[in-house]
PDB file of N, CA and C in Angstrom:
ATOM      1  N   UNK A   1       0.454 -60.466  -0.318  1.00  0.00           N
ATOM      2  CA  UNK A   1       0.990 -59.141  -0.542  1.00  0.00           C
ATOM      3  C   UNK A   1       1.367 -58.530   0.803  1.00  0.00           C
ATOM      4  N   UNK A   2       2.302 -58.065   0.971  1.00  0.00           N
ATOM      5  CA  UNK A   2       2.891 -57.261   2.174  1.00  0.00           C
ATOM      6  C   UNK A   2       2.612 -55.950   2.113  1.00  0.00           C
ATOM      7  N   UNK A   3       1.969 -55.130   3.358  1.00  0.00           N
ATOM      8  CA  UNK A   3       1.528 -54.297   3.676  1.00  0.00           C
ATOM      9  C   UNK A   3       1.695 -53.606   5.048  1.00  0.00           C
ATOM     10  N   UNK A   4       2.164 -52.478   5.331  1.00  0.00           N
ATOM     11  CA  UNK A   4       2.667 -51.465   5.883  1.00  0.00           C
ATOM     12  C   UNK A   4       1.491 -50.967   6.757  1.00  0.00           C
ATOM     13  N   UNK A   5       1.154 -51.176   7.984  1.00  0.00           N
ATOM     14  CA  UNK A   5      -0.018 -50.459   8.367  1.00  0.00           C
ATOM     15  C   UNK A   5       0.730 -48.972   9.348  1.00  0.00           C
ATOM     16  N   UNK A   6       0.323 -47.810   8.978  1.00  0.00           N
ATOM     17  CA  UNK A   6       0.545 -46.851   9.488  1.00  0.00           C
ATOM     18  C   UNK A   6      -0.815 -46.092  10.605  1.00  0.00           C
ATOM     19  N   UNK A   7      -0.339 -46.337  11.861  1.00  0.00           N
ATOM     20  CA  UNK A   7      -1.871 -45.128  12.671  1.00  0.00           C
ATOM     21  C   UNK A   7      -1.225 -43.500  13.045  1.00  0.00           C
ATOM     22  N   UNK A   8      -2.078 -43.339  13.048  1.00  0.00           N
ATOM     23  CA  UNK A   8      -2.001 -41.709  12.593  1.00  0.00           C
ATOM     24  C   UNK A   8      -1.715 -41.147  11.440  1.00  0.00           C
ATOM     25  N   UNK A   9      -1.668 -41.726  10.574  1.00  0.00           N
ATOM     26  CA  UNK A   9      -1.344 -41.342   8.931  1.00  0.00           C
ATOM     27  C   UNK A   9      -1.999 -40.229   8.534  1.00  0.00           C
ATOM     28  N   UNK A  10      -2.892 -39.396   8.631  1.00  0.00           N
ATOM     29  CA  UNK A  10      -3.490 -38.390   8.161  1.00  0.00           C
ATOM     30  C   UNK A  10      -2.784 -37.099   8.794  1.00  0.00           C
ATOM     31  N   UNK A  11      -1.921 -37.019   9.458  1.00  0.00           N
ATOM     32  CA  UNK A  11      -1.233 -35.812   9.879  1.00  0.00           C
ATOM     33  C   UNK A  11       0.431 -36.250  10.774  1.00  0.00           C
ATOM     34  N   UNK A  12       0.680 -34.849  10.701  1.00  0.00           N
ATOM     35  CA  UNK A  12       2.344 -35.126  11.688  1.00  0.00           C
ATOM     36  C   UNK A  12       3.156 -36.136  11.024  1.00  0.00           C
ATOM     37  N   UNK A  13       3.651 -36.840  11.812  1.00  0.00           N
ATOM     38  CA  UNK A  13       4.393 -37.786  11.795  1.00  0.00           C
ATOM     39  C   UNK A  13       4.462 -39.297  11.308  1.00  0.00           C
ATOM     40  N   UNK A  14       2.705 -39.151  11.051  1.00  0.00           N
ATOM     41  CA  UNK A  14       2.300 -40.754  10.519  1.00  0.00           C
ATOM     42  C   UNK A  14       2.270 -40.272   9.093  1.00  0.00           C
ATOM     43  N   UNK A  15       1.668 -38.555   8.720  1.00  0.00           N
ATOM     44  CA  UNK A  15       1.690 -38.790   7.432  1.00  0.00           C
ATOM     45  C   UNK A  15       2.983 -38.863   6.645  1.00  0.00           C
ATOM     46  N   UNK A  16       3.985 -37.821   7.243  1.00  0.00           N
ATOM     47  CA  UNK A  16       5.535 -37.774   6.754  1.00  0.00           C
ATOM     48  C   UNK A  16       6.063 -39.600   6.232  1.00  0.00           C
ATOM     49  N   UNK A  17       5.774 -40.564   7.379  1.00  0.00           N
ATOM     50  CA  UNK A  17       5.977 -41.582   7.448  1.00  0.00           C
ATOM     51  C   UNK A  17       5.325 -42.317   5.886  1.00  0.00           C
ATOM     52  N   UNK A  18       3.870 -41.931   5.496  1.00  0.00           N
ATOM     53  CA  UNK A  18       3.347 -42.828   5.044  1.00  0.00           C
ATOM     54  C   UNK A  18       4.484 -42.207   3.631  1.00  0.00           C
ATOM     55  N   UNK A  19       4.436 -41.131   3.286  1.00  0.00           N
ATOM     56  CA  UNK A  19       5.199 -40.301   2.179  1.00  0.00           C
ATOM     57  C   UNK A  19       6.928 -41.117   1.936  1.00  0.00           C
ATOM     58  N   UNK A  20       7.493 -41.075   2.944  1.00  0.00           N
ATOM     59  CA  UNK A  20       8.571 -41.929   2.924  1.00  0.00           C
ATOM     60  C   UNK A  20       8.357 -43.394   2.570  1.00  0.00           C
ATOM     61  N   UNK A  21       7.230 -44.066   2.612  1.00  0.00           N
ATOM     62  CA  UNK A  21       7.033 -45.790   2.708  1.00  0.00           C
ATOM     63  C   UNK A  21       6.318 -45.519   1.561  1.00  0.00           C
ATOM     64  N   UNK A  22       5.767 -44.882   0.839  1.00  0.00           N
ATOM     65  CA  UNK A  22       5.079 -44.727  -0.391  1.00  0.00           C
ATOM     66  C   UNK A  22       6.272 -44.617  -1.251  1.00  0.00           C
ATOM     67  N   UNK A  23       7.171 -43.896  -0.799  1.00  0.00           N
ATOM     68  CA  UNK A  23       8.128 -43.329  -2.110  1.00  0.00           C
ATOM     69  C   UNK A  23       8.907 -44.490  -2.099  1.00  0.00           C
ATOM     70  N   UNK A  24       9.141 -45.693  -1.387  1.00  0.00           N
ATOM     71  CA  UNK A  24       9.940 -47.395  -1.276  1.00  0.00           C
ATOM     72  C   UNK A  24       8.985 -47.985  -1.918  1.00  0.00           C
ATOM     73  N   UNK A  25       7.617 -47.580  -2.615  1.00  0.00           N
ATOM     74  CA  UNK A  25       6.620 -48.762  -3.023  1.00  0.00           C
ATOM     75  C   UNK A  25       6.392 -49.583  -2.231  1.00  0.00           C
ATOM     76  N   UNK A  26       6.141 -49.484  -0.820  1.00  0.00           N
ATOM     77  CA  UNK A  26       5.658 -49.732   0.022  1.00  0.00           C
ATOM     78  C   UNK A  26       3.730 -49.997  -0.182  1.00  0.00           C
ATOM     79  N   UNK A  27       3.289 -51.121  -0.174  1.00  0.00           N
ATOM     80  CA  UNK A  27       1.731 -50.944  -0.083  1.00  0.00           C
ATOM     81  C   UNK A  27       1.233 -50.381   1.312  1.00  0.00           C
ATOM     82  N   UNK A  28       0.003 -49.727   1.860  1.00  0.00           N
ATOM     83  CA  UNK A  28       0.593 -49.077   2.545  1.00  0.00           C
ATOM     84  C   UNK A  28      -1.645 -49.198   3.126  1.00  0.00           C
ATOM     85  N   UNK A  29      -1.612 -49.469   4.608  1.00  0.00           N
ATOM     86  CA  UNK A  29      -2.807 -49.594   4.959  1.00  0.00           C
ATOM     87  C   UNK A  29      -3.115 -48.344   6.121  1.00  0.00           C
ATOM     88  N   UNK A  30      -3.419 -47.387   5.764  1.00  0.00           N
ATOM     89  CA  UNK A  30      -3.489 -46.233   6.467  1.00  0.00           C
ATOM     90  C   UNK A  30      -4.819 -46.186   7.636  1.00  0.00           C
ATOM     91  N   UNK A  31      -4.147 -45.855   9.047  1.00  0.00           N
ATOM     92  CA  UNK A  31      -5.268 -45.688  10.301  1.00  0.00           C
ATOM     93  C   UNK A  31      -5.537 -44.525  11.084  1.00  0.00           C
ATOM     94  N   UNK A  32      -6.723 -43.697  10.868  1.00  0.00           N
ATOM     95  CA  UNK A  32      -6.997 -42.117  11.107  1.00  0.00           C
ATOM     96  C   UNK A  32      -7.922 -42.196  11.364  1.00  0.00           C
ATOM     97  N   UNK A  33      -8.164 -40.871  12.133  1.00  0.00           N
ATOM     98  CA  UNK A  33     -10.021 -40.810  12.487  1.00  0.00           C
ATOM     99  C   UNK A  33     -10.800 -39.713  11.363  1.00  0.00           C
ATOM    100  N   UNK A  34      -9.857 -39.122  10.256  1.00  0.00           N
ATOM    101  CA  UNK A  34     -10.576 -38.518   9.697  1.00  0.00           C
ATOM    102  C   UNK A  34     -10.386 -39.177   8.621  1.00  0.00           C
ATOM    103  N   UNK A  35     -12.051 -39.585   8.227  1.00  0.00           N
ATOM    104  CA  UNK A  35     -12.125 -40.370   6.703  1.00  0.00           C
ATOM    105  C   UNK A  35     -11.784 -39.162   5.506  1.00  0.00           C
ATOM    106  N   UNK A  36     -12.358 -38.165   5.191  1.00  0.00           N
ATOM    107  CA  UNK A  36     -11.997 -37.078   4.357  1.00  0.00           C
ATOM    108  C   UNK A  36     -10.597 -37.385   3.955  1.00  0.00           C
ATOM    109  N   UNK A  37      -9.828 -37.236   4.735  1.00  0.00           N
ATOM    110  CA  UNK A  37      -8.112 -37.205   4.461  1.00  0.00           C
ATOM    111  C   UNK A  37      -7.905 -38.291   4.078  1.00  0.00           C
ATOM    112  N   UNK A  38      -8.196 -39.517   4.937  1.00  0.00           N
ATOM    113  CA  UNK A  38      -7.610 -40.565   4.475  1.00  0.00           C
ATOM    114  C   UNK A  38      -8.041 -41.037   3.045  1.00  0.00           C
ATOM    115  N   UNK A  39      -9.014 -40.495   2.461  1.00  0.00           N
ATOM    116  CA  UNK A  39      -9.590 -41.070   0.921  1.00  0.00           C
ATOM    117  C   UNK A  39      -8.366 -40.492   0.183  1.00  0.00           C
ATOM    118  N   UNK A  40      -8.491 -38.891   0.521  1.00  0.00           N
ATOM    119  CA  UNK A  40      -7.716 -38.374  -0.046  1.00  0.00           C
ATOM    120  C   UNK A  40      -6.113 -38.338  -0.264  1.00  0.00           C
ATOM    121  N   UNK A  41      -5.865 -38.997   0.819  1.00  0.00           N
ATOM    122  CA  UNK A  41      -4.594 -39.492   0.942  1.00  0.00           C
ATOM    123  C   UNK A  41      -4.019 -40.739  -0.146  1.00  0.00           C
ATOM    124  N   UNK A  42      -5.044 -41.613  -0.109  1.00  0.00           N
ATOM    125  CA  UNK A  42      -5.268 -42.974  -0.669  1.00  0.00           C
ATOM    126  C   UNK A  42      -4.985 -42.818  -2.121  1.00  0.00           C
ATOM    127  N   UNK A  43      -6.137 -41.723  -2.626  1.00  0.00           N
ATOM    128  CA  UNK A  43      -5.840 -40.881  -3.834  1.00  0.00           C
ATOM    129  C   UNK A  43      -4.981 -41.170  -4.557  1.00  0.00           C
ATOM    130  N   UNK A  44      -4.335 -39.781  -3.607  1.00  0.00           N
ATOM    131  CA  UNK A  44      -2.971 -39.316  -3.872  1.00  0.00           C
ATOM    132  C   UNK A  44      -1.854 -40.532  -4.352  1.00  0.00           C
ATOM    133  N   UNK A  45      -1.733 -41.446  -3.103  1.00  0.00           N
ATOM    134  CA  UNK A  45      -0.930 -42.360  -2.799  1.00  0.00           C
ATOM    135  C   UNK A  45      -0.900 -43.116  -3.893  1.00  0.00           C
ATOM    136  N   UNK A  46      -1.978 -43.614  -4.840  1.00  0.00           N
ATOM    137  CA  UNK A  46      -1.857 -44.515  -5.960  1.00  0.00           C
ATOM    138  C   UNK A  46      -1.751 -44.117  -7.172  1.00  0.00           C
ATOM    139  N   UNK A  47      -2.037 -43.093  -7.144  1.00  0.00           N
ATOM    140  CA  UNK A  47      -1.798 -42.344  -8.012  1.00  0.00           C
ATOM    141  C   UNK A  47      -0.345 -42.134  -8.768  1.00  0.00           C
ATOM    142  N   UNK A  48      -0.024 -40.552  -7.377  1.00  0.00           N
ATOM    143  CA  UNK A  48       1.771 -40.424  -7.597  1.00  0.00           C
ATOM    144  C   UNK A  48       2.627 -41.453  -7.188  1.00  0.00           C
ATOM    145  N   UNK A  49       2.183 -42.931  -6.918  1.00  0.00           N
ATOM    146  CA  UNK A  49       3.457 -43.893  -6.647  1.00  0.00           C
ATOM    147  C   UNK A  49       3.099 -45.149  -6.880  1.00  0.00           C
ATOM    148  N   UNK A  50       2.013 -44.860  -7.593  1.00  0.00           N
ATOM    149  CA  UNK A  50       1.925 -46.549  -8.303  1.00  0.00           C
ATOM    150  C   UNK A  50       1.849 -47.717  -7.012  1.00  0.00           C
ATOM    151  N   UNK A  51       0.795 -47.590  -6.027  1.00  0.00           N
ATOM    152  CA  UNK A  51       0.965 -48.369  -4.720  1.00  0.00           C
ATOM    153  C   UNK A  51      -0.445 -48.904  -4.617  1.00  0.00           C
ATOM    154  N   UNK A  52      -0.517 -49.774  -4.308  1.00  0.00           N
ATOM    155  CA  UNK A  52      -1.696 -50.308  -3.462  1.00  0.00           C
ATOM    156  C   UNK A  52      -1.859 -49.101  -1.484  1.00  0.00           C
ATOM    157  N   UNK A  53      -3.167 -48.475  -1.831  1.00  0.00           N
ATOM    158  CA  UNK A  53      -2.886 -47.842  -0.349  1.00  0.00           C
ATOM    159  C   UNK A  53      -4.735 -47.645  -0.185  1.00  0.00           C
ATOM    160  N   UNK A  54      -4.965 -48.884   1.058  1.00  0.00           N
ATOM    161  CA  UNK A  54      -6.364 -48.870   1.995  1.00  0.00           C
ATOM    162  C   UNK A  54      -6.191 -48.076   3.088  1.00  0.00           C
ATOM    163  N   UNK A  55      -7.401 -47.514   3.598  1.00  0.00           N
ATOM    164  CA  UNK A  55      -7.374 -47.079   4.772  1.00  0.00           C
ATOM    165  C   UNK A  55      -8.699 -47.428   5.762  1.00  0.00           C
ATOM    166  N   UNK A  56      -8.391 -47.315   7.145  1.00  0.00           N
ATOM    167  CA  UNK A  56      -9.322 -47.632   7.902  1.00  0.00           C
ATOM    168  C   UNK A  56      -9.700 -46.569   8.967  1.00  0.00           C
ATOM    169  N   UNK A  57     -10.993 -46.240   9.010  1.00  0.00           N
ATOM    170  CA  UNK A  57     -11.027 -45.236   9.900  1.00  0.00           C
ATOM    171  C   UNK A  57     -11.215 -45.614  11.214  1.00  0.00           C
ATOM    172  N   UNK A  58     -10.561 -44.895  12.284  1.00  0.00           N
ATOM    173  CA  UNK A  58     -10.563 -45.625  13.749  1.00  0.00           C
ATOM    174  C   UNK A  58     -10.125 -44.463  14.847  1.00  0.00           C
ATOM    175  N   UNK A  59     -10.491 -44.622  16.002  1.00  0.00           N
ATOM    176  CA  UNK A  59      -9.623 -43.593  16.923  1.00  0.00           C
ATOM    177  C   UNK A  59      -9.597 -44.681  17.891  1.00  0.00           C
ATOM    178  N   UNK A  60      -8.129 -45.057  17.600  1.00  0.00           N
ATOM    179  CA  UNK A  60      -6.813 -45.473  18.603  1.00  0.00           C
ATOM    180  C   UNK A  60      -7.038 -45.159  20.216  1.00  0.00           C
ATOM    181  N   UNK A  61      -7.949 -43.895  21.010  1.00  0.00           N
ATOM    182  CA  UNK A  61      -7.906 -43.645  21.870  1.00  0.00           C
ATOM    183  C   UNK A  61      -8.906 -44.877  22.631  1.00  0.00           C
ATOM    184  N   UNK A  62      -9.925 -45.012  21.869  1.00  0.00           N
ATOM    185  CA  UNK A  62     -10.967 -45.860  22.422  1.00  0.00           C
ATOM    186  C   UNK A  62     -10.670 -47.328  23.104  1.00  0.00           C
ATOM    187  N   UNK A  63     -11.354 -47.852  23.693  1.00  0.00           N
ATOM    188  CA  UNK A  63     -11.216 -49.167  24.170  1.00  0.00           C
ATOM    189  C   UNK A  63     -12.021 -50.009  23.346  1.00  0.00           C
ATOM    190  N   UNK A  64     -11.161 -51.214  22.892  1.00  0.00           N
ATOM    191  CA  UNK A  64     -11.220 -52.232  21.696  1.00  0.00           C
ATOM    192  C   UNK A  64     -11.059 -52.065  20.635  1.00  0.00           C
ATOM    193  N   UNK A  65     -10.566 -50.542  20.113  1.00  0.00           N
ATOM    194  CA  UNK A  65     -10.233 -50.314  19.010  1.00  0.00           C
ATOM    195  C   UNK A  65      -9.429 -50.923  18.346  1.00  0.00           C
ATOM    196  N   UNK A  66      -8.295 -51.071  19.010  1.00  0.00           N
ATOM    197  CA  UNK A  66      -6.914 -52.311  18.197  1.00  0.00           C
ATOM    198  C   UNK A  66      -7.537 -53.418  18.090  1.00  0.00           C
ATOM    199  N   UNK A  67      -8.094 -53.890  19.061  1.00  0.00           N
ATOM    200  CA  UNK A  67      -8.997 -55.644  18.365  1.00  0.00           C
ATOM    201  C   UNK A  67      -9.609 -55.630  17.303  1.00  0.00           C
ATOM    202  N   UNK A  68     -10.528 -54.415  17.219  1.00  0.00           N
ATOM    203  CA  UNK A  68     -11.622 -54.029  15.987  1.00  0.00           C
ATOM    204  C   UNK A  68     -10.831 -54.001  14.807  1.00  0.00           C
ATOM    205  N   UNK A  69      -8.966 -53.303  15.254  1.00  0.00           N
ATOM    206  CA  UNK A  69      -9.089 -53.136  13.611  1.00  0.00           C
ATOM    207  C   UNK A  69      -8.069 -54.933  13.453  1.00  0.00           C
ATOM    208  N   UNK A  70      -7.765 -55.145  14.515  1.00  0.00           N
ATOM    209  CA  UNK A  70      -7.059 -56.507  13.899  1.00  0.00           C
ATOM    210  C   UNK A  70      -7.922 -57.817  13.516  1.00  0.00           C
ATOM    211  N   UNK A  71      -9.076 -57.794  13.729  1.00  0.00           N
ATOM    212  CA  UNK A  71     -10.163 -58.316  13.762  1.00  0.00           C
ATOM    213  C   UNK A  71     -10.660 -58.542  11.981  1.00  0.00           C
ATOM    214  N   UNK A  72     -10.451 -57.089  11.959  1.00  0.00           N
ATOM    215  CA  UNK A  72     -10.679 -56.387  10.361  1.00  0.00           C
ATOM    216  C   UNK A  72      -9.589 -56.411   9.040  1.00  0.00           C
ATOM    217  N   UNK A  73      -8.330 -56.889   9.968  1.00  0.00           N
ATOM    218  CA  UNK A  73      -6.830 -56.875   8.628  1.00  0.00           C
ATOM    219  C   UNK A  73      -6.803 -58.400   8.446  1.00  0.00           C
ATOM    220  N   UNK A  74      -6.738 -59.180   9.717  1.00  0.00           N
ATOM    221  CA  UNK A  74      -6.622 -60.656   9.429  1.00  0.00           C
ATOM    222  C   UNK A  74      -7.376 -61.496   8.673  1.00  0.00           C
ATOM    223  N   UNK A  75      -8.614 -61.092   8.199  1.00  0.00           N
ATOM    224  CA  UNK A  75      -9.622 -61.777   6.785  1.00  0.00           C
ATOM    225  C   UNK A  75      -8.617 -61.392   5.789  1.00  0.00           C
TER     226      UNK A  75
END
């Protein structure tokens, strides 16, 4: 299955993004540091668009974070 990973998805510009790739039926693997939103996002997402949509919580700023989460998509 092909899947869309978006970081920053819970606000600005990642979420606008995920809204546009949701509305293509896009499956859609969402990366934020706030879990709250992102459930709720997820929700939403399968809901109003009939999508497969995971999320992972993470902050991007840290060191080894991108390994951690590629570490975590490739199983």
């Amino acid at each position: 299955m092909e899947v869309t990973l978006i970081t920053g998805a819970s606000g600005g510009i990642g979420q606008a993004t995920v809204a546009r790739l949701a509305d293509r039926k896009h499956n859609l693997l969402l990366i934020a540091r706030n879990e709250d939103k992102l459930e709720e996002q997820c929700k939403f997402l399968k809901e109003k668009f009939d999508i497969d949509a995971q999320y992972i919580v993470a902050d991007l700023s840290l060191p080894g974070t991108p390994e951690q989460i590629f570490e975590e998509v490739k199983t």
